[in-house]
N, C-alpha and C. Protein backbone atom coordinates (compact mmCIF):
# COMPACT_ATOMS: atom_id res chain seq x y z
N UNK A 1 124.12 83.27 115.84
CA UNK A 1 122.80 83.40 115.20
C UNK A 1 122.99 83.94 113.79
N UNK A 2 122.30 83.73 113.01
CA UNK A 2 122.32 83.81 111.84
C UNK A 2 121.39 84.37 110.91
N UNK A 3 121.67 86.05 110.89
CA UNK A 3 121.22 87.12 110.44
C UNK A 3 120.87 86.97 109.40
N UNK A 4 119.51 87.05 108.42
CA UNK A 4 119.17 86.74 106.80
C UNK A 4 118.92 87.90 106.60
N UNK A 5 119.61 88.39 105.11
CA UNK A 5 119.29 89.67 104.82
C UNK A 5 118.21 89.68 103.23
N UNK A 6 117.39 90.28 103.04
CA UNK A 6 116.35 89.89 102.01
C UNK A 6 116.32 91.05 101.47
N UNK A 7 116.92 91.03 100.17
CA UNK A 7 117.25 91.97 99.27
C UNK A 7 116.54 92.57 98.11
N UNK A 8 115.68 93.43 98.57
CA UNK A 8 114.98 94.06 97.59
C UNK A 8 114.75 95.00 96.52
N UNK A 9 113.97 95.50 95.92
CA UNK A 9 114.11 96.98 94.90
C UNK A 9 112.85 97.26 95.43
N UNK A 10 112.36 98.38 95.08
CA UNK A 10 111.43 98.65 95.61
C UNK A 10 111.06 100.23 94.20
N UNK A 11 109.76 100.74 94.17
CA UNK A 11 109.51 102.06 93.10
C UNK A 11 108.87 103.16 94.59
N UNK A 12 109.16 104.39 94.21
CA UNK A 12 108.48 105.14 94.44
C UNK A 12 107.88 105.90 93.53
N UNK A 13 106.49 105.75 93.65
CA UNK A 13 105.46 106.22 93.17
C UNK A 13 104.86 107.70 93.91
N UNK A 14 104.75 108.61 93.47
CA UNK A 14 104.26 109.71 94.11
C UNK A 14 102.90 110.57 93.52
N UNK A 15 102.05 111.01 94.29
CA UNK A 15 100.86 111.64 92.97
C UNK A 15 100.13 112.15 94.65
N UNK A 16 99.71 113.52 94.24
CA UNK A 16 99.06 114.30 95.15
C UNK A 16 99.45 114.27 96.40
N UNK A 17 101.05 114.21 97.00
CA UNK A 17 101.69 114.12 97.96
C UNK A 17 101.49 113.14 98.70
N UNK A 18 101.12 112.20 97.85
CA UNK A 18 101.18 110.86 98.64
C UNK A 18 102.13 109.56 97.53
N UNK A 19 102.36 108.83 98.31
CA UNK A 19 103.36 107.86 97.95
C UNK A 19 102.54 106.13 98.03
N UNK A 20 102.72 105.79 96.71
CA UNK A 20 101.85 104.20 96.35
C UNK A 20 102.59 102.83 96.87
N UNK A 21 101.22 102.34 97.86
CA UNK A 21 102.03 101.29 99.04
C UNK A 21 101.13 100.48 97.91
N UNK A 22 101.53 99.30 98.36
CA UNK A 22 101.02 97.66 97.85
C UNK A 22 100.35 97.14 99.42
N UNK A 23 99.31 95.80 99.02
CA UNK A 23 99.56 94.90 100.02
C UNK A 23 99.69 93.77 99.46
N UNK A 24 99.89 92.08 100.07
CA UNK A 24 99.76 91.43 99.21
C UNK A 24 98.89 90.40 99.88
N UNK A 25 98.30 89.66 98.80
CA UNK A 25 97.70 88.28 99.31
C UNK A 25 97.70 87.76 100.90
N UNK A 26 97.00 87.96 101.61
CA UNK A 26 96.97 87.51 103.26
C UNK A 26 98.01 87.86 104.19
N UNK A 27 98.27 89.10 103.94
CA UNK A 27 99.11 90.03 104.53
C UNK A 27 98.14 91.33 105.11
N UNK A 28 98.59 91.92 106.22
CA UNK A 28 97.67 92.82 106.69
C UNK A 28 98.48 94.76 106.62
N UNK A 29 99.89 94.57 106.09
CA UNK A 29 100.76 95.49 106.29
C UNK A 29 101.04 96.39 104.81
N UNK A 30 101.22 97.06 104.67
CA UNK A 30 101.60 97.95 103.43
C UNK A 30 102.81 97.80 103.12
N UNK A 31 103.45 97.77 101.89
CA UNK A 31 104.93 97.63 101.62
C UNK A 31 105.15 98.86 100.13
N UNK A 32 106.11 99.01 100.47
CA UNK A 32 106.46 99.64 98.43
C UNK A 32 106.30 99.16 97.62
N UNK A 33 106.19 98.72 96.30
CA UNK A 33 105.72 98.01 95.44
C UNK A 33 107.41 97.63 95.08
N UNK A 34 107.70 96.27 94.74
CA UNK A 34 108.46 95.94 94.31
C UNK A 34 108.67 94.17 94.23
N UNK A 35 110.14 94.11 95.05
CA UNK A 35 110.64 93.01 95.16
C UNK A 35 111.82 92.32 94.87
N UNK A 36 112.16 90.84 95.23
CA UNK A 36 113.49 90.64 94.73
C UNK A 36 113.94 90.36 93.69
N UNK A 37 115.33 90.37 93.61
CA UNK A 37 115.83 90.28 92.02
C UNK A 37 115.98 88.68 91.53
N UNK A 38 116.32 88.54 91.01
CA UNK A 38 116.36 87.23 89.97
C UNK A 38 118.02 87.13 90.08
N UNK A 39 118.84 85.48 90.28
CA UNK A 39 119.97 86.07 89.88
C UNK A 39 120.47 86.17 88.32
N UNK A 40 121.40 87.63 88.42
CA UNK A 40 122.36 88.09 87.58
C UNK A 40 121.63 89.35 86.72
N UNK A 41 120.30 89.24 87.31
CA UNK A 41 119.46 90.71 87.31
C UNK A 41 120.24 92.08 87.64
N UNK A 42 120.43 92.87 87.17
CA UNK A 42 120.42 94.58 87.24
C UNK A 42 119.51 95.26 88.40
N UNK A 43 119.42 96.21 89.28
CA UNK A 43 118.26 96.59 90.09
C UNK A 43 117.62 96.77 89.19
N UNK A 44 118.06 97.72 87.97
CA UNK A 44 116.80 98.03 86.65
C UNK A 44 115.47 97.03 86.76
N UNK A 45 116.61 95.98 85.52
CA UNK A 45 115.79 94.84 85.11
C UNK A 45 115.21 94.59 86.22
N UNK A 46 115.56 93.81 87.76
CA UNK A 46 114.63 93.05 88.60
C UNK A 46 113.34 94.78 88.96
N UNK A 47 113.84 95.75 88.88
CA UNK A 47 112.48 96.57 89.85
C UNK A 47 111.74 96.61 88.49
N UNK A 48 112.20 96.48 86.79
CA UNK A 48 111.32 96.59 85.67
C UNK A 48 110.33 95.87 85.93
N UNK A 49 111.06 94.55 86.05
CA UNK A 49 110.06 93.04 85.83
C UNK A 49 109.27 92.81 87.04
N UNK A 50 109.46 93.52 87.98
CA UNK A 50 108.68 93.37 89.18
C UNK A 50 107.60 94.38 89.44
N UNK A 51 107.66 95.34 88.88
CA UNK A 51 106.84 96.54 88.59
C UNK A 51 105.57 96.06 87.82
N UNK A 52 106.01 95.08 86.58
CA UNK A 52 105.27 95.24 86.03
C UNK A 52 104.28 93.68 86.38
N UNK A 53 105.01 93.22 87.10
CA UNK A 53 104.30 91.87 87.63
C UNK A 53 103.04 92.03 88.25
N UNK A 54 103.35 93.38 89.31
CA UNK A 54 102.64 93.65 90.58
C UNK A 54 101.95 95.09 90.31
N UNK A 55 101.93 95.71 89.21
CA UNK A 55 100.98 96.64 88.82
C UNK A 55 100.53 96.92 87.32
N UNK A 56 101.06 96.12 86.74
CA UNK A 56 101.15 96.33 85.49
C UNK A 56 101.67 98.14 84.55
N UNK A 57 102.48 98.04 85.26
CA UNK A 57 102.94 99.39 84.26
C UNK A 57 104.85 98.87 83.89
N UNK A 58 104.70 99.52 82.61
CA UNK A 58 105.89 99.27 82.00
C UNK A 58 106.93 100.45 82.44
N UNK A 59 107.79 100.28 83.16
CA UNK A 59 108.68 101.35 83.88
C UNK A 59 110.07 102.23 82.45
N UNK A 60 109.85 103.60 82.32
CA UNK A 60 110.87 104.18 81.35
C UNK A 60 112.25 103.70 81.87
N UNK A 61 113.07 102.85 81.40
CA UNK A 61 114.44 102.75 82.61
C UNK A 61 115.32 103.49 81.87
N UNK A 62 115.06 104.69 81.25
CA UNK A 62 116.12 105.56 80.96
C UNK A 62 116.06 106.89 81.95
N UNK A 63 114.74 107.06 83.22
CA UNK A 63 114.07 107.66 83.60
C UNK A 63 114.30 107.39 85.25
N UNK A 64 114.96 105.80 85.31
CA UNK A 64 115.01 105.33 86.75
C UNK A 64 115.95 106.29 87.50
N UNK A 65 115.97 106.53 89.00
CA UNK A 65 116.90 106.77 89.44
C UNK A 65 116.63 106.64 91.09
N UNK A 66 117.95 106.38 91.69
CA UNK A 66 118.44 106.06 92.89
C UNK A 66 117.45 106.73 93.87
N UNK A 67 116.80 106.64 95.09
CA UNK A 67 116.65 107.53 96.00
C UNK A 67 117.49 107.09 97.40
N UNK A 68 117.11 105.98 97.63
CA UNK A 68 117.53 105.42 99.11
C UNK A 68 117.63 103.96 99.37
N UNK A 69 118.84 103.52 100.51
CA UNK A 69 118.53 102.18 100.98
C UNK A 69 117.95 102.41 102.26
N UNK A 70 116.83 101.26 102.40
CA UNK A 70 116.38 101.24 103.52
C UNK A 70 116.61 99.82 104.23
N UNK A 71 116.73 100.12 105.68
CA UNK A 71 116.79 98.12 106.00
C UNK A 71 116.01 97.96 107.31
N UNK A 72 115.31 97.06 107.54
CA UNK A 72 114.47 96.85 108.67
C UNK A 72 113.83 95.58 108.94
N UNK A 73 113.02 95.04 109.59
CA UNK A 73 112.63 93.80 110.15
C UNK A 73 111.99 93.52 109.00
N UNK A 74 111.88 92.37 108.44
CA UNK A 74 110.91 91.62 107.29
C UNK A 74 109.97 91.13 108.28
N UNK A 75 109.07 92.13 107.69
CA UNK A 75 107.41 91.44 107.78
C UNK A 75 107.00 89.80 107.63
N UNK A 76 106.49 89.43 108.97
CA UNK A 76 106.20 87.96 108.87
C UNK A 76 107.02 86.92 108.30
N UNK A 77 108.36 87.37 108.80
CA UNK A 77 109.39 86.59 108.44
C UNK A 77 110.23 86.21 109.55
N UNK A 78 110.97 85.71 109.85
CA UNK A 78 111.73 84.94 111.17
C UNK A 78 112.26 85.73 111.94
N UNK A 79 112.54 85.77 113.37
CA UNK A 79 112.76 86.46 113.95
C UNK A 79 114.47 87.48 113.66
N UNK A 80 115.13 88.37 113.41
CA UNK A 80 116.12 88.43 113.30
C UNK A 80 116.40 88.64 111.47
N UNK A 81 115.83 88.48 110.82
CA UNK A 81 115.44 88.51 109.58
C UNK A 81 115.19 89.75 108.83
N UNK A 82 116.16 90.30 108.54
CA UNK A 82 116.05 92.03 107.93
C UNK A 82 115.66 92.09 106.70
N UNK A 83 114.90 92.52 106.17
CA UNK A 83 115.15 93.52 104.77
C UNK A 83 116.02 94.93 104.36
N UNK A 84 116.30 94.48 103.30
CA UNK A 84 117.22 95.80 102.27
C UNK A 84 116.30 96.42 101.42
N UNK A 85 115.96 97.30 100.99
CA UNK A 85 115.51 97.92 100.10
C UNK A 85 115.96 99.10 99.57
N UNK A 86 116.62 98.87 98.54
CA UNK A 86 116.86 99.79 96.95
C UNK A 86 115.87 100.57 96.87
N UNK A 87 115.72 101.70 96.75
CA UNK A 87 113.89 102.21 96.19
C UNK A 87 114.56 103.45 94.88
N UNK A 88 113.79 103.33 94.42
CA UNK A 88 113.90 103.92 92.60
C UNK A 88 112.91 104.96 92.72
N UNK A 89 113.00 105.72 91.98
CA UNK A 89 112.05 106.94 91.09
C UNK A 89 112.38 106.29 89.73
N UNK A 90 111.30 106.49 89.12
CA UNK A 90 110.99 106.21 87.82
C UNK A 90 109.51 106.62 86.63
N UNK A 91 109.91 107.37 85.67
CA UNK A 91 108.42 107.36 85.00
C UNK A 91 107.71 106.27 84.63
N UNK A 92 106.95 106.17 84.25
CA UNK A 92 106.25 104.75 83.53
C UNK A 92 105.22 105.13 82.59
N UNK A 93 104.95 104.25 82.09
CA UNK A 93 103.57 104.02 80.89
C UNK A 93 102.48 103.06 81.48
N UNK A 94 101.49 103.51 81.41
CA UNK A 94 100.15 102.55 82.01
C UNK A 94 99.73 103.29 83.12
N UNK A 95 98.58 102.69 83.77
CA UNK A 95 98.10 103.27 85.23
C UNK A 95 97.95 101.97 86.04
N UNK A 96 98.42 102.24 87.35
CA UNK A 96 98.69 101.24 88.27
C UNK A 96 97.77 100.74 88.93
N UNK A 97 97.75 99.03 88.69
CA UNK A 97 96.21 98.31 89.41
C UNK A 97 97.11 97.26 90.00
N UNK A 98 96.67 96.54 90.80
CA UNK A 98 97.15 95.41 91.55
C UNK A 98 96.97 94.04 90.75
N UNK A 99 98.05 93.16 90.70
CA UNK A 99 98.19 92.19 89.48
C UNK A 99 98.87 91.14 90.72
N UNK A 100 98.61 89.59 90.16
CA UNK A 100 99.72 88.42 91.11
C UNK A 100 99.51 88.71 92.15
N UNK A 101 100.35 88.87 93.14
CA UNK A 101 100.57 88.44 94.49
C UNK A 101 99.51 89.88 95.45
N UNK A 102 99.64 90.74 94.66
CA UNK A 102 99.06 92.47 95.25
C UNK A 102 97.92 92.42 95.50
N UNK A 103 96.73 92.44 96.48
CA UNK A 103 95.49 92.09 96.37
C UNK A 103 95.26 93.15 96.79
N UNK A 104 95.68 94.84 97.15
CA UNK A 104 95.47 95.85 96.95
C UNK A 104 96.66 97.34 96.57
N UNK A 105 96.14 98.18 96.06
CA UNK A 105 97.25 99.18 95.79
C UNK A 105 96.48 100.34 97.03
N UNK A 106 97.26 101.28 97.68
CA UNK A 106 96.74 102.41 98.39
C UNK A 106 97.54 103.77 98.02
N UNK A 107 97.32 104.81 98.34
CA UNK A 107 97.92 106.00 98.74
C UNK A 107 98.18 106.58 99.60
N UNK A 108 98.91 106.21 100.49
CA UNK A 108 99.42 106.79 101.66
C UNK A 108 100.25 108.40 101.66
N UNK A 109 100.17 108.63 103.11
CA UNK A 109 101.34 109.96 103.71
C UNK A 109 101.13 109.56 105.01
N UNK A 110 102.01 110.05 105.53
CA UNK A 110 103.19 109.97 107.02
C UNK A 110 101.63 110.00 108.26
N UNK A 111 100.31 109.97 107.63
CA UNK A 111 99.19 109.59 108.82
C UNK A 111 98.80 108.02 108.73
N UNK A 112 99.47 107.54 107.47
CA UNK A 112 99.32 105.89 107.39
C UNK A 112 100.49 105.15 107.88
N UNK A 113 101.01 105.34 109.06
CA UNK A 113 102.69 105.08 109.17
C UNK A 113 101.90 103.34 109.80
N UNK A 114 100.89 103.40 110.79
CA UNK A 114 100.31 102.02 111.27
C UNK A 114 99.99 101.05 109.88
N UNK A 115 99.70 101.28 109.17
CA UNK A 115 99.52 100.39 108.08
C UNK A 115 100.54 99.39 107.48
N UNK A 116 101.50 100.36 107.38
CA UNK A 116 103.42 100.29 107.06
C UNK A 116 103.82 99.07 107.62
N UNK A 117 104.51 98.03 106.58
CA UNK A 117 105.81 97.41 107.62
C UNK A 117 106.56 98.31 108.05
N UNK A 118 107.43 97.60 109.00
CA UNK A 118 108.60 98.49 109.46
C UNK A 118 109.09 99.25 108.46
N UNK A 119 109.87 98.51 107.94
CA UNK A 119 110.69 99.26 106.68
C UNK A 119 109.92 100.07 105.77
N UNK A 120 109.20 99.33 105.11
CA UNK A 120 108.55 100.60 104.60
C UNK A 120 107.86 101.79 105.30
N UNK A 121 107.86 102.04 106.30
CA UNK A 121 107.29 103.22 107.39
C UNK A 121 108.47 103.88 107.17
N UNK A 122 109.58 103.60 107.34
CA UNK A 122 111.08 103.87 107.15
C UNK A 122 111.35 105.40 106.16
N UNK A 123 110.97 104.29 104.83
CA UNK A 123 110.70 104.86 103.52
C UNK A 123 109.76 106.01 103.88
N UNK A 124 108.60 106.00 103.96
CA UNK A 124 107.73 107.17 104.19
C UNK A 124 108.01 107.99 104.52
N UNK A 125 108.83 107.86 106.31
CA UNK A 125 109.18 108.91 107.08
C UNK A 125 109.90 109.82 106.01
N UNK A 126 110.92 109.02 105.53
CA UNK A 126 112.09 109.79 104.47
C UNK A 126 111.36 110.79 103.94
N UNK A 127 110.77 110.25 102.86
CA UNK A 127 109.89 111.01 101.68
C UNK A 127 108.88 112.19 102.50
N UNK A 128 108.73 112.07 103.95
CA UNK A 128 107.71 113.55 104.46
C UNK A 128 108.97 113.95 104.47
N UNK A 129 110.29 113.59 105.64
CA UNK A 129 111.12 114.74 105.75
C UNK A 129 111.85 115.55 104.68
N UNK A 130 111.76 114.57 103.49
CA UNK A 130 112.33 115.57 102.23
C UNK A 130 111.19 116.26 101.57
N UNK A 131 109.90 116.21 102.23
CA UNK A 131 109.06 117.10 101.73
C UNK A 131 108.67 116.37 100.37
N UNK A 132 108.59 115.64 100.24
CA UNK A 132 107.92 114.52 99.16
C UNK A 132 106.38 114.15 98.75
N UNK A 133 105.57 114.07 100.56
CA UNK A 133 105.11 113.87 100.94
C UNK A 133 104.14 114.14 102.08
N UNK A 134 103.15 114.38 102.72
CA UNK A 134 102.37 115.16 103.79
C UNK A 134 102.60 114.18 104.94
């Protein structure tokens, strides 16, 4: 069988101990805001250009930095079918609205874990146990 792995970046966004999920277009699940890279993309460049696709804010990438990989079942995707996710800290310029594919932005903490894909529930958990988050 033949395991697909779907390789993402992903931002964490944080503001009043909560952490900024996306949804997208006819999807019912919350995800991190991000997405995949382009090839021969940088995580930078692909989480820049994807940031700003799906919220419109221009990300500082002198400001980015590492937090975690996460990997788990891709949402409405084939059975056996994992996601990767890269997730970043980063400052930015602008304020974040839903743009393209995002047909809402939310604010979640660790009482919205049902909302969550897998993986991104993942992510969450992280960010309460490091105290990130409520």
């Amino acid at each position: 069988m033949n395991h697909k792995i779907i390789d993402k970046l992903g931002l964490i966004t944080l503001s009043n101990r909560k952490v900024a999920m996306v949804r997208s277009h006819n999807k019912e699940l919350f995800y991190i805001p991000g997405g995949k890279r382009e090839p021969d993309e940088s995580d930078e460049q692909a989480l820049c250009r994807e940031i700003n696709e799906e919220l419109t804010l221009t990300l500082e990438k002198d400001s980015i930095r590492f937090y975690g990989e996460f990997i788990g079942p891709a949402d409405g995707k084939q059975e056996g079918t994992q996601v990767r996710i890269r997730c970043y800290f980063a400052n930015y310029d602008g304020v974040a609205q839903p743009a393209a594919e995002i047909a809402e932005l939310a604010w979640f903490n660790s009482s919205n874990l049902g909302h969550c894909s897998a993986t991104a529930a993942k992510v969450v958990s992280q960010l309460q146990q490091d105290n990130l988050i409520d």
